[in-house]
Protein backbone atom coordinates (compact mmCIF):
# COMPACT_ATOMS: atom_id res chain seq x y z
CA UNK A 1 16.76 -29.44 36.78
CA UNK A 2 16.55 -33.13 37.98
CA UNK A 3 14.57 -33.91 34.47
CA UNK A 4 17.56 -32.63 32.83
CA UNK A 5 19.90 -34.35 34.47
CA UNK A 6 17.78 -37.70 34.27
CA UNK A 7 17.48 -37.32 30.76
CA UNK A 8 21.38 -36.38 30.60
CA UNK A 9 22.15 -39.66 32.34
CA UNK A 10 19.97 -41.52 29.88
CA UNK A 11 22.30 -39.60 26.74
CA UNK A 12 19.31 -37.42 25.65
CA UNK A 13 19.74 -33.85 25.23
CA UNK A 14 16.07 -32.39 26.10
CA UNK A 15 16.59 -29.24 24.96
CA UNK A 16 13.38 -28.27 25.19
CA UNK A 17 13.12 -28.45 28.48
CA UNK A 18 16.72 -26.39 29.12
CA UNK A 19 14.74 -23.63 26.66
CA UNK A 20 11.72 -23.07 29.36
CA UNK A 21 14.17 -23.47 32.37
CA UNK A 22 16.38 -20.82 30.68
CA UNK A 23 13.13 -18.85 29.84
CA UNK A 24 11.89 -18.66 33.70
CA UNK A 25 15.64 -17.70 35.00
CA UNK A 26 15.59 -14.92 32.45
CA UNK A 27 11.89 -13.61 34.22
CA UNK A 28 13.75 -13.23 37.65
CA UNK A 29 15.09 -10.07 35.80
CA UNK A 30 11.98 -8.31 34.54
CA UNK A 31 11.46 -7.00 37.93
CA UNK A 32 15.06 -5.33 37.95
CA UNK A 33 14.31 -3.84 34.15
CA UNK A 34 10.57 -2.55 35.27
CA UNK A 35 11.84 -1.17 38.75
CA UNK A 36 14.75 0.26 36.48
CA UNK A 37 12.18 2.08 33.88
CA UNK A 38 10.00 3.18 36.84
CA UNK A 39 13.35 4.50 39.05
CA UNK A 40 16.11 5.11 36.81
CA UNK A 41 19.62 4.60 37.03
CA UNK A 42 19.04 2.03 40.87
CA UNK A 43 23.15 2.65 41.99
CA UNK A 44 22.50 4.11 45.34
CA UNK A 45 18.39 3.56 45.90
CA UNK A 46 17.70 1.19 48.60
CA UNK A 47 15.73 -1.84 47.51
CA UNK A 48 13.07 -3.82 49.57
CA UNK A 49 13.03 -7.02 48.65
CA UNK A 50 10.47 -10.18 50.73
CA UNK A 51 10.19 -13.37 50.26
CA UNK A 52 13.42 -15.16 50.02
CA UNK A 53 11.77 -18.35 50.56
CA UNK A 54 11.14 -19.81 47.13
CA UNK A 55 8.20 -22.01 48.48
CA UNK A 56 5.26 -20.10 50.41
CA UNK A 57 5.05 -20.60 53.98
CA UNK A 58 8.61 -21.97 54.46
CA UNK A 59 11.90 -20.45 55.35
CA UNK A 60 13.33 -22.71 52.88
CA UNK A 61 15.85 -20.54 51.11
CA UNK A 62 17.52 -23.56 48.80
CA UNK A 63 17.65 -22.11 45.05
CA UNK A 64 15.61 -19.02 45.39
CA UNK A 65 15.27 -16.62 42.77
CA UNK A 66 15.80 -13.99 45.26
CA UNK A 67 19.84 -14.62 46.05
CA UNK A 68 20.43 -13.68 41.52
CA UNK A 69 18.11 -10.44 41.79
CA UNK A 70 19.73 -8.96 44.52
CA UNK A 71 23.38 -9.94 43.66
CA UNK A 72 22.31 -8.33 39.94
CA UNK A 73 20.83 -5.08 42.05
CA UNK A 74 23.83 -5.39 44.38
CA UNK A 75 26.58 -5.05 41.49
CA UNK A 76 24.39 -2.08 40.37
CA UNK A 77 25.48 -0.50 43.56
CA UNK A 78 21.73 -0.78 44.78
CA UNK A 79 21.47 -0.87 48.65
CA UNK A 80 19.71 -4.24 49.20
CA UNK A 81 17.21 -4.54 52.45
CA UNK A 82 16.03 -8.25 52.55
């Protein structure tokens, strides 16, 4: 995100780069499809979910992919446990 900006500040569109970080927000979903195909319809199922942190062996929550997948589950009407 900060290359993007950088490069927005500079007046160059690297749209390249907004393509992969687009790509690797869309893979914080597989999970929800696969548990989805393995559980069916998830309103009402109770769903684990560890490691909030997005960096190992911190409690730093800043911009973790965790906070989208369970407000996705969440308007599902899953039961989130985090």
């Amino acid at each position: 995100q900060a290359l993007i900006q950088i490069a927005g500040q500079m007046d160059y569109d690297f749209k390249l780069l907004k393509s992969v970080v687009e790509v690797n927000r869309e893979q914080r979903f597989n999970v929800i499809r696969k548990l989805e195909s393995l559980m069916g319809p998830l309103a009402g199922k109770t769903i684990g979910i560890w490691g909030l942190a997005f960096k190992p062996e911190t409690d730093d929550v800043r911009d973790s992919p965790a906070f989208e997948i369970i407000a996705a589950l969440t308007e599902m009407g899953a039961k989130v446990k985090a």
